[in-house]
N, C-alpha and C. Protein backbone atom coordinates (compact mmCIF):
# COMPACT_ATOMS: atom_id res chain seq x y z
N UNK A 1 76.52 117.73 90.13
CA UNK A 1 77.49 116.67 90.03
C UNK A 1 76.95 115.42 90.72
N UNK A 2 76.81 114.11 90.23
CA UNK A 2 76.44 113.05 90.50
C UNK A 2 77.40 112.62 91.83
N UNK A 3 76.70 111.56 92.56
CA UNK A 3 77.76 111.02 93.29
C UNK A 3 78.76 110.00 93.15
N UNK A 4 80.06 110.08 93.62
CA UNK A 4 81.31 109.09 93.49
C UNK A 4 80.52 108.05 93.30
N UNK A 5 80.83 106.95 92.83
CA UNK A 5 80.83 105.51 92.52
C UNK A 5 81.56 104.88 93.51
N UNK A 6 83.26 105.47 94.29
CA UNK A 6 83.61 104.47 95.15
C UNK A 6 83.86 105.79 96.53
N UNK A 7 83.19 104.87 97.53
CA UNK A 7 82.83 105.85 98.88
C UNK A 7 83.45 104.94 99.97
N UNK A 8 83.72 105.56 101.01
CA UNK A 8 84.63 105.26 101.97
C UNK A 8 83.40 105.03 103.33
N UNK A 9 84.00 104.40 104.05
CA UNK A 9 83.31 104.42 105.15
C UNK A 9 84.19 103.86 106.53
N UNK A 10 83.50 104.32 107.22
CA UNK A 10 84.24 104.23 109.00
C UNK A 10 83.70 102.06 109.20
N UNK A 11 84.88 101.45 109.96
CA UNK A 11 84.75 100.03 110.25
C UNK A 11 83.96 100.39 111.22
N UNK A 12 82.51 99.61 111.58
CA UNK A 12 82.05 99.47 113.10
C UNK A 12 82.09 98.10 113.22
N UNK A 13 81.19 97.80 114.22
CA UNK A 13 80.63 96.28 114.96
C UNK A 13 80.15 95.61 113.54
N UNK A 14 79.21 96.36 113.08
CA UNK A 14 78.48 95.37 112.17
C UNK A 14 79.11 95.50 110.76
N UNK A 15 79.64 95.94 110.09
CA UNK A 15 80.66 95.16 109.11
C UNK A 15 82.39 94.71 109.20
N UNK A 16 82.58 94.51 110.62
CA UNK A 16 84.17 94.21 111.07
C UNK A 16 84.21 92.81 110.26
N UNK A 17 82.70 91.79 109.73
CA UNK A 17 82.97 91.03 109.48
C UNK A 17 83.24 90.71 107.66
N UNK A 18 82.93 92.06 107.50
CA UNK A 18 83.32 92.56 105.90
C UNK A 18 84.63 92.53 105.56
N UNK A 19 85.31 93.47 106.86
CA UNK A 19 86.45 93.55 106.62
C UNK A 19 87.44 92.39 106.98
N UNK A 20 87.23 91.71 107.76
CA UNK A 20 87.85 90.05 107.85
C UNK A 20 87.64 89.63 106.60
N UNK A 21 86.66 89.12 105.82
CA UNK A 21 86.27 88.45 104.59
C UNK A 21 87.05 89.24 102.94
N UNK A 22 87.15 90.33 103.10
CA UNK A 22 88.00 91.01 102.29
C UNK A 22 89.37 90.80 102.36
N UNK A 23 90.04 90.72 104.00
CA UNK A 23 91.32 90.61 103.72
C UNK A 23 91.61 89.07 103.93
N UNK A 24 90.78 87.83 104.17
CA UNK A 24 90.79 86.27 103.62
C UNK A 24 90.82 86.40 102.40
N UNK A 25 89.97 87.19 101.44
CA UNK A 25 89.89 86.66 100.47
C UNK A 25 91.25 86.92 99.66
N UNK A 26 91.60 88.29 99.33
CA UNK A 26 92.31 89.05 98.97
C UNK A 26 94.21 88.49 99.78
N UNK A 27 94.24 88.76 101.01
CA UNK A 27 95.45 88.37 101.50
C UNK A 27 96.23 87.32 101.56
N UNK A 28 97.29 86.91 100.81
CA UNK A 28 98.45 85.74 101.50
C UNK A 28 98.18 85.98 102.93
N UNK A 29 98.31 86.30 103.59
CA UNK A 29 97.73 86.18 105.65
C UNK A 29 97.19 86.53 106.41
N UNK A 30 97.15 86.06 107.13
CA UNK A 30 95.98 85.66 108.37
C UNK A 30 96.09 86.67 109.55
N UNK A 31 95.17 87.18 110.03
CA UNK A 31 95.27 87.70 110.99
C UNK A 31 94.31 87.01 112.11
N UNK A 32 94.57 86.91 113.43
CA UNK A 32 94.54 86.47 114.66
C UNK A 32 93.21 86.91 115.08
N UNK A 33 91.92 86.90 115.91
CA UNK A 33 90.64 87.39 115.79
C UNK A 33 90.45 88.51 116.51
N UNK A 34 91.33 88.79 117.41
CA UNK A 34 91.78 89.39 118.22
C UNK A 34 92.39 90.96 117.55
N UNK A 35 93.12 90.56 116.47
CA UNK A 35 93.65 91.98 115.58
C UNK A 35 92.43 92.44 114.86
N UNK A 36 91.04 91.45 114.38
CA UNK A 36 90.27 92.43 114.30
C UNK A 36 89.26 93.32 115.15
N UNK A 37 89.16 92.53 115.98
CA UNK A 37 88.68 93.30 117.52
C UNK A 37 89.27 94.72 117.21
N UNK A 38 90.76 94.89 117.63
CA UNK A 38 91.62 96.05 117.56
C UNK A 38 91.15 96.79 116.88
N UNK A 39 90.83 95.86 115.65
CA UNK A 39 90.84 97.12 114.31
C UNK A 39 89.33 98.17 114.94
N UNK A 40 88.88 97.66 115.76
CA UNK A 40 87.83 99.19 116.07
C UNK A 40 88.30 100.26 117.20
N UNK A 41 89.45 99.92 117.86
CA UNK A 41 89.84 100.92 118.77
C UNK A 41 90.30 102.16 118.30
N UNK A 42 89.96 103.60 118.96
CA UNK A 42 90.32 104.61 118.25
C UNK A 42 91.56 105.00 117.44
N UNK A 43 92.55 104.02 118.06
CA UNK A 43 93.89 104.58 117.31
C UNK A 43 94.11 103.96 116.23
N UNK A 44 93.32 103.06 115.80
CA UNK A 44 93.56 102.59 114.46
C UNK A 44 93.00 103.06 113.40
N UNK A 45 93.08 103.52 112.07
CA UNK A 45 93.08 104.31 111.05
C UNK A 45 92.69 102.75 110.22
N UNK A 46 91.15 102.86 110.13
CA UNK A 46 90.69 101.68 109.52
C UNK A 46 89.75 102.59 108.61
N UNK A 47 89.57 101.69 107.19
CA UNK A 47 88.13 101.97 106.53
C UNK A 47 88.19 101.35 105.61
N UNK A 48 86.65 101.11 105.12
CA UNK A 48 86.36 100.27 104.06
C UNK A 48 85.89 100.93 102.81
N UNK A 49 86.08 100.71 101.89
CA UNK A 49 85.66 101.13 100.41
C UNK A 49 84.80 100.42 99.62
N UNK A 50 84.08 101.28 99.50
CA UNK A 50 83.01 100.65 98.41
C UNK A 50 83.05 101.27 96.88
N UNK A 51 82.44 100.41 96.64
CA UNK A 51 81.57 100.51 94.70
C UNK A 51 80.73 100.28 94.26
N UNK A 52 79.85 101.13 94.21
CA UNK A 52 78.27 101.36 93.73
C UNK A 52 77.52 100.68 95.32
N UNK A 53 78.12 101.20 96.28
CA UNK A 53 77.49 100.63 97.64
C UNK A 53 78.13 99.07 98.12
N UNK A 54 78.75 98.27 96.95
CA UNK A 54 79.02 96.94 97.68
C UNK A 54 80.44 96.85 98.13
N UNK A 55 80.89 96.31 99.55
CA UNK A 55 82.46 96.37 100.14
C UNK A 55 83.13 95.72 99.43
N UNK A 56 84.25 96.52 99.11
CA UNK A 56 85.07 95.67 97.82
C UNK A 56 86.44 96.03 98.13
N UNK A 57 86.75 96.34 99.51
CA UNK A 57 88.33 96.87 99.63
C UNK A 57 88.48 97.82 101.56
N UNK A 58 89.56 97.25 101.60
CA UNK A 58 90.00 97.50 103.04
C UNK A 58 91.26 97.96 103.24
N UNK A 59 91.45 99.05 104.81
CA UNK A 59 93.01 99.36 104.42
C UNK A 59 93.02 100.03 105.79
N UNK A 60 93.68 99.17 106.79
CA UNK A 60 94.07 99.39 107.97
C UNK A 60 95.73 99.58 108.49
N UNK A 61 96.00 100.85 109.29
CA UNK A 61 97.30 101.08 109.36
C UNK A 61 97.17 101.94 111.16
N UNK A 62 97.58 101.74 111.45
CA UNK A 62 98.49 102.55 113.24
C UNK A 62 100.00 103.26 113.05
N UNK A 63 99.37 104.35 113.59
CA UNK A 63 100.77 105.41 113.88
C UNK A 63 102.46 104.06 114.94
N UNK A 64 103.17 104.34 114.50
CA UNK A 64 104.40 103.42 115.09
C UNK A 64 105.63 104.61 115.04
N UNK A 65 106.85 104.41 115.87
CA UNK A 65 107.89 104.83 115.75
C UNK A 65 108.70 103.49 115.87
N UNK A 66 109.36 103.99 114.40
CA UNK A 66 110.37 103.42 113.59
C UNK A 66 111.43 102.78 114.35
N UNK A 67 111.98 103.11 115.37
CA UNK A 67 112.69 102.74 116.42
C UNK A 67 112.51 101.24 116.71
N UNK A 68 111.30 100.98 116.63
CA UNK A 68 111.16 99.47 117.18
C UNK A 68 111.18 99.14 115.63
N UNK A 69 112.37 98.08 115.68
CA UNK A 69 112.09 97.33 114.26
C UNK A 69 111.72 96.28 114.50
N UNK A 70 111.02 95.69 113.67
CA UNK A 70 110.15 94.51 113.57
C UNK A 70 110.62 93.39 112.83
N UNK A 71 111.18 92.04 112.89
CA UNK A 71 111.84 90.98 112.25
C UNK A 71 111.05 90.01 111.64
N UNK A 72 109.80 90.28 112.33
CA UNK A 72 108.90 89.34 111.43
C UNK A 72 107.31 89.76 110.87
N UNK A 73 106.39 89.24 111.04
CA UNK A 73 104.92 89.84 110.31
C UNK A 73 104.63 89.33 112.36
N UNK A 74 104.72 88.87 112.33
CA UNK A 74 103.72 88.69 113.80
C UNK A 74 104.54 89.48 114.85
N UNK A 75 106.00 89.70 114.88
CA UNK A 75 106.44 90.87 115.70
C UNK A 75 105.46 92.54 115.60
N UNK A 76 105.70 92.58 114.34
CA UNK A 76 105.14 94.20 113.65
C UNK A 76 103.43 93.55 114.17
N UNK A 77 102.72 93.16 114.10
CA UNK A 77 101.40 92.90 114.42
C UNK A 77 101.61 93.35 116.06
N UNK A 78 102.19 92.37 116.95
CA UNK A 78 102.24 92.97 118.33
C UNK A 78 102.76 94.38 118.91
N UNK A 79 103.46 95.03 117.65
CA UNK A 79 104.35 95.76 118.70
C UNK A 79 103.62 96.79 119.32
N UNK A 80 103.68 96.90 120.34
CA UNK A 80 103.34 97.87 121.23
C UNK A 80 104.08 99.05 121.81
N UNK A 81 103.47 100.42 121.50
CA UNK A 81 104.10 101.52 121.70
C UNK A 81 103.93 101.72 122.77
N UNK A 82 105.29 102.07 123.47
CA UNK A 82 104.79 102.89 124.69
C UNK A 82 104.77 104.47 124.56
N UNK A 83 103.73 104.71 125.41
CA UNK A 83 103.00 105.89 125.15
C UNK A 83 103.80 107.56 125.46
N UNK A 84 104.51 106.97 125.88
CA UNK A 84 105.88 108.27 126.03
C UNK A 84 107.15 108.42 124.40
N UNK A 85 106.65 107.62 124.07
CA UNK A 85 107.48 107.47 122.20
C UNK A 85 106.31 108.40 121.73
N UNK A 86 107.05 109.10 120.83
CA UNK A 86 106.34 109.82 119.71
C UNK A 86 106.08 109.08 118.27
N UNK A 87 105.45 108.56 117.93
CA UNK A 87 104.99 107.77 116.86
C UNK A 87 106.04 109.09 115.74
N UNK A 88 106.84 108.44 114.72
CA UNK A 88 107.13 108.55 113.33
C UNK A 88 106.75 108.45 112.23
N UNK A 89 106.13 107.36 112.02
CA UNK A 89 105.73 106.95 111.10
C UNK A 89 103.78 106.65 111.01
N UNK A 90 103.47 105.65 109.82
CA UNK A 90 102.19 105.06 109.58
C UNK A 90 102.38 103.97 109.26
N UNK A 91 102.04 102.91 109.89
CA UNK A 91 102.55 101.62 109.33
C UNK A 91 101.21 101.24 108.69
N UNK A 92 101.17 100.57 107.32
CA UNK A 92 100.07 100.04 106.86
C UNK A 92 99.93 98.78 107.24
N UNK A 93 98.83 97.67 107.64
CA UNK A 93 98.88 96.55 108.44
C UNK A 93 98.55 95.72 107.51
N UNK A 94 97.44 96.47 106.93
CA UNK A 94 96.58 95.49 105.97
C UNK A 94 96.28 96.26 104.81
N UNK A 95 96.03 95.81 103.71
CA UNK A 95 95.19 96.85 102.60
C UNK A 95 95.24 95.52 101.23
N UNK A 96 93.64 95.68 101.01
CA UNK A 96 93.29 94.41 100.37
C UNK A 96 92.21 95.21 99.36
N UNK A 97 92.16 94.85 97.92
CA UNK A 97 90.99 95.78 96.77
C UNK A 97 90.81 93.78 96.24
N UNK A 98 89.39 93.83 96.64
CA UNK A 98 89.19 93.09 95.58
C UNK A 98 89.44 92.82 93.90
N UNK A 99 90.02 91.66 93.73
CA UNK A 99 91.09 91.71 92.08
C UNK A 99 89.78 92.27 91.03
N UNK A 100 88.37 91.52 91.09
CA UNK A 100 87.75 92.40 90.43
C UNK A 100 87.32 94.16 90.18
N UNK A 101 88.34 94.72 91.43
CA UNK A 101 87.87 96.20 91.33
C UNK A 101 88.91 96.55 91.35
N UNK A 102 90.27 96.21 90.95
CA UNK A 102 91.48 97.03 90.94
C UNK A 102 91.30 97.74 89.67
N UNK A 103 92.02 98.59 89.56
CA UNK A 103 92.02 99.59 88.82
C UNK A 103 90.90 100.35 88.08
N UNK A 104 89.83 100.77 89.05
CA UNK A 104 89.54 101.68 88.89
C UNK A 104 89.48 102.83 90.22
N UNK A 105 90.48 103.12 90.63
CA UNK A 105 90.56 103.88 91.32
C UNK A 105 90.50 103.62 93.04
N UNK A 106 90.12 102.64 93.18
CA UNK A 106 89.92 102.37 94.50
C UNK A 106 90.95 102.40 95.87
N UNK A 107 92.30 101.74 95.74
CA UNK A 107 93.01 101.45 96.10
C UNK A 107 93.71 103.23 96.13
N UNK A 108 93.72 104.01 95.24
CA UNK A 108 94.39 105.25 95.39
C UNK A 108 93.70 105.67 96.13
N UNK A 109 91.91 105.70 95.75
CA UNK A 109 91.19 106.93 97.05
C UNK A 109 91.16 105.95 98.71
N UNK A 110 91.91 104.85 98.83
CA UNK A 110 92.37 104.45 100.49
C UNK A 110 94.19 104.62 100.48
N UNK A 111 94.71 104.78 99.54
CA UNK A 111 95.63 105.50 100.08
C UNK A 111 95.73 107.25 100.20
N UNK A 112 94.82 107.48 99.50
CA UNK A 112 94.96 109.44 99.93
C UNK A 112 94.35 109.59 101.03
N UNK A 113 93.17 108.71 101.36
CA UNK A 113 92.87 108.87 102.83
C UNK A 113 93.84 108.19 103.88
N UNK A 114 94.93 107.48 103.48
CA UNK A 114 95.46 107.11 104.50
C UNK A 114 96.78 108.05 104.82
N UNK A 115 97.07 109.02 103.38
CA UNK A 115 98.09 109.94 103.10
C UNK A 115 97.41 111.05 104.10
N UNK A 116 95.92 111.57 104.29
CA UNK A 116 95.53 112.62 104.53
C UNK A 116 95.84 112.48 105.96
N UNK A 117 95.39 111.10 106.62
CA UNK A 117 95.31 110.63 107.77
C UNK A 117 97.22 110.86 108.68
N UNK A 118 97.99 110.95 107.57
CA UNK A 118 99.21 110.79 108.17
C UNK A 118 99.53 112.34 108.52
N UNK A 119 99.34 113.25 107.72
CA UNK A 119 99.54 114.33 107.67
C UNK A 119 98.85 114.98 108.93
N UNK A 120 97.56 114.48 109.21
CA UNK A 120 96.65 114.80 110.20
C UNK A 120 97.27 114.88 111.85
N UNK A 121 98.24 113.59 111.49
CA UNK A 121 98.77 113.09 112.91
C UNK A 121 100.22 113.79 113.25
N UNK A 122 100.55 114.32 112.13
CA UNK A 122 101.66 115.22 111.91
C UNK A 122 103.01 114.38 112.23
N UNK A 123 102.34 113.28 111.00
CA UNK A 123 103.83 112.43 110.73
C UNK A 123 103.63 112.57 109.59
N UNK A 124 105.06 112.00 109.15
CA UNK A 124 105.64 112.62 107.67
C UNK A 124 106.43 111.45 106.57
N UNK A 125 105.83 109.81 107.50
CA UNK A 125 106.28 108.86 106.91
C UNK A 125 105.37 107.74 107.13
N UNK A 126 105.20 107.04 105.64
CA UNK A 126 104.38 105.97 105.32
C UNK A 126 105.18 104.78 105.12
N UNK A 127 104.86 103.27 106.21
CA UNK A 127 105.76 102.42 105.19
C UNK A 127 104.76 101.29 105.38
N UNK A 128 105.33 99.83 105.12
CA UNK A 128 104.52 98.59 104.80
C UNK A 128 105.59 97.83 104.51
N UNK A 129 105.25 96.48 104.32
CA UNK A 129 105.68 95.26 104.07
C UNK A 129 105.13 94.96 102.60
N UNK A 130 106.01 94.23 102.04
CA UNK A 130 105.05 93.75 100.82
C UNK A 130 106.08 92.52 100.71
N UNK A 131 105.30 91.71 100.34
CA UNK A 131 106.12 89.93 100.36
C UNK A 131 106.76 90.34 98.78
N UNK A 132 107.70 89.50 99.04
CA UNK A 132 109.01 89.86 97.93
C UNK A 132 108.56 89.13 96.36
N UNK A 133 107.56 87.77 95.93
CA UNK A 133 107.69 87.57 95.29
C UNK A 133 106.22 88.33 94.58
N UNK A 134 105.18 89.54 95.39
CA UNK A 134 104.72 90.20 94.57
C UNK A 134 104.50 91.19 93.97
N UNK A 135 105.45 91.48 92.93
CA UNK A 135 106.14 91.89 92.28
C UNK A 135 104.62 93.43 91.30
N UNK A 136 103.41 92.49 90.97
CA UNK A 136 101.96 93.84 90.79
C UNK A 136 102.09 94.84 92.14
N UNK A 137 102.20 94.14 93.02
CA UNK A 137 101.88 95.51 94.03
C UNK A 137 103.20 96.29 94.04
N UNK A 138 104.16 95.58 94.29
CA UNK A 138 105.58 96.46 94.94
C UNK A 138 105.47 97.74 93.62
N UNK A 139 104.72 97.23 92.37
CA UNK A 139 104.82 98.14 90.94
C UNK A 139 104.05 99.09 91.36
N UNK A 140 102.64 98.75 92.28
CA UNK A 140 101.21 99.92 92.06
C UNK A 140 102.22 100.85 93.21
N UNK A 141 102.32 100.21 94.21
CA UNK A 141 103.26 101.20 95.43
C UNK A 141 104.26 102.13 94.68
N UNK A 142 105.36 101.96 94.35
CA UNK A 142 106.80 102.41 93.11
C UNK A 142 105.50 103.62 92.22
N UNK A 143 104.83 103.03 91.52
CA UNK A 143 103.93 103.99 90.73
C UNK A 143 103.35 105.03 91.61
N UNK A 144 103.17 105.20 92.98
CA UNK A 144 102.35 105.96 93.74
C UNK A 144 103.24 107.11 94.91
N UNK A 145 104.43 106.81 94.45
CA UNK A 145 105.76 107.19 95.17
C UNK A 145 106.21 107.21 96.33
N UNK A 146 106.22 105.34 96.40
CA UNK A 146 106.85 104.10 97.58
C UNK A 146 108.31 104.61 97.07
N UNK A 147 108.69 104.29 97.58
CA UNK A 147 110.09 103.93 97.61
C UNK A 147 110.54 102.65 98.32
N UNK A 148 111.10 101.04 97.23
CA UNK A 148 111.31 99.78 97.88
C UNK A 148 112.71 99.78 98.77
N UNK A 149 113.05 99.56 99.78
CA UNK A 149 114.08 99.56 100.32
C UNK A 149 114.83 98.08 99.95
N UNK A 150 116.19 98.23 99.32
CA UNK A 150 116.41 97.01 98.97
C UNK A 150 117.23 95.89 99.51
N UNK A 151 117.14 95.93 100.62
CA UNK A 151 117.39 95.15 101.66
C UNK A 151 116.23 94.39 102.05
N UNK A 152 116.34 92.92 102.19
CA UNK A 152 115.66 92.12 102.51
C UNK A 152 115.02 91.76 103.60
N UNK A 153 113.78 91.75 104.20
CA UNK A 153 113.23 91.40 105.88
C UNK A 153 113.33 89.22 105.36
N UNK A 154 114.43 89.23 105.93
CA UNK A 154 114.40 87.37 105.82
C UNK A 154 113.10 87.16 106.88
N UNK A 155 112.30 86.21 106.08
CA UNK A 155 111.62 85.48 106.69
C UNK A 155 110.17 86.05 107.58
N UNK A 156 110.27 87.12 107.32
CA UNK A 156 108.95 88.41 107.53
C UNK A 156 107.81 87.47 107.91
N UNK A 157 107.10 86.37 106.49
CA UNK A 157 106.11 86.04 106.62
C UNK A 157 106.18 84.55 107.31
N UNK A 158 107.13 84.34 107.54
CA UNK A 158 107.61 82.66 107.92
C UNK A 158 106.40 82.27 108.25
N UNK A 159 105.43 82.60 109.83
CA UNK A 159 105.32 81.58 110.66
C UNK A 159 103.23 81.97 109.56
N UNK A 160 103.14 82.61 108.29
CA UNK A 160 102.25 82.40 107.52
C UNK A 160 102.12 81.03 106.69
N UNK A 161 103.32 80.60 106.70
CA UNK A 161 103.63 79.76 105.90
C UNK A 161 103.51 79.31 104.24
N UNK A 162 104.42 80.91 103.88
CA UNK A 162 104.31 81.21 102.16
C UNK A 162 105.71 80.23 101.98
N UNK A 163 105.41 80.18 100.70
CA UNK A 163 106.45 79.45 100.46
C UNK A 163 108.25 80.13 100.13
N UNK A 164 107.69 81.85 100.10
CA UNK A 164 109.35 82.63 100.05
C UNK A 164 108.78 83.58 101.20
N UNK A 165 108.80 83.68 102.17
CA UNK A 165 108.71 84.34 103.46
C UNK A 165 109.14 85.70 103.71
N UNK A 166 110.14 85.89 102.32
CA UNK A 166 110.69 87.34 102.65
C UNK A 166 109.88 88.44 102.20
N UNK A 167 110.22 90.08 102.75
CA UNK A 167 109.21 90.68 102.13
C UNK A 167 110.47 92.19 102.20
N UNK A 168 109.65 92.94 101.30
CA UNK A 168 110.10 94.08 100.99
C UNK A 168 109.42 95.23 102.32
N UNK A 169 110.44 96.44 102.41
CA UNK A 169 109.89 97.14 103.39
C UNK A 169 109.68 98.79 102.19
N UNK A 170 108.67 99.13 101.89
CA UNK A 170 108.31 100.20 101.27
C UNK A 170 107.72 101.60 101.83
N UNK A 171 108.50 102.60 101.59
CA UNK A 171 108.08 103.92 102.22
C UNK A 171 107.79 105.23 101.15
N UNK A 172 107.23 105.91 101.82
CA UNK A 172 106.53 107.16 101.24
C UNK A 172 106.62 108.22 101.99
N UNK A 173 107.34 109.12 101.59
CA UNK A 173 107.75 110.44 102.71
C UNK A 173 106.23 111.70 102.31
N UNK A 174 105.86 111.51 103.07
CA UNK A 174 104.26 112.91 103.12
C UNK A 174 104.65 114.08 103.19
């Protein structure tokens, strides 16, 4: 049997700057330089995806309990667990497929690793944000069995400065 075409790999030092440039290119927002620093500390559930060897997709998420709700995109970026909470959930932070490589598979084999990853930690819930007016993803999520909660986060992305700020909160029970 030949090898996969799209292969996964662990974020280090020397392509953290892959994964910044993937989620500029790809993302409505910004993250702070500082959140990618983070993205190499052990508790974060980071990796990059490739195709035919070149980085073409990213998908970073941290264990959270649900308890702390989050009112905006830069609240949920800071929140900080304290370490006596039992994490609930998987919050996805980031997850970006370059538009030229969607659909062929890419985006599913970083969510089964991020599905495998949840199970691992022996939580039993996946959720995310998705800005309300895009309407392709909230579909690929719904197709992958998200479930959109239909209640509105007003103003989620405000201080990004999109022009409809609100976003959907989407979950997946493991």
């Amino acid at each position: 049997m030949g090898r996969d075409i799209v292969s996964l790999d662990d974020l280090t030092v020397n392509n953290l700057g892959v994964f910044k440039k993937i989620n500029e290119v790809v993302l409505p927002t910004s993250y702070p330089e500082q959140w990618y620093k983070d993205s190499l500390n052990a508790d974060q559930i980071v990796k990059l995806a490739y195709y035919s060897e070149l980085p073409v997709a990213a998908i970073k998420a941290k264990t959270i309990n649900t308890s702390h709700k989050a009112g905006t995109y830069e609240h949920m970026q800071q929140q900080q667990i304290n370490s006596k909470i039992i994490p609930n959930a998987v919050y996805i932070e980031s997850f970006a497929v370059l538009p030229a490589y969607r659909g062929v598979g890419i985006g599913k084999k970083l969510l089964d690793f991020i599905i495998e990853e949840t199970k691992n930690k022996f939580v039993h819930e996946i959720l995310l944000h998705v800005h309300i007016d895009n309407k392709t993803t909230i579909e690929w999520y719904e197709k992958h069995g998200f479930i959109k909660d239909d209640d509105i986060v007003k103003d989620y992305y405000k201080a990004q400065g999109l022009e409809n700020p609100d976003a959907y909160i989407l979950t997946l029970k493991v």
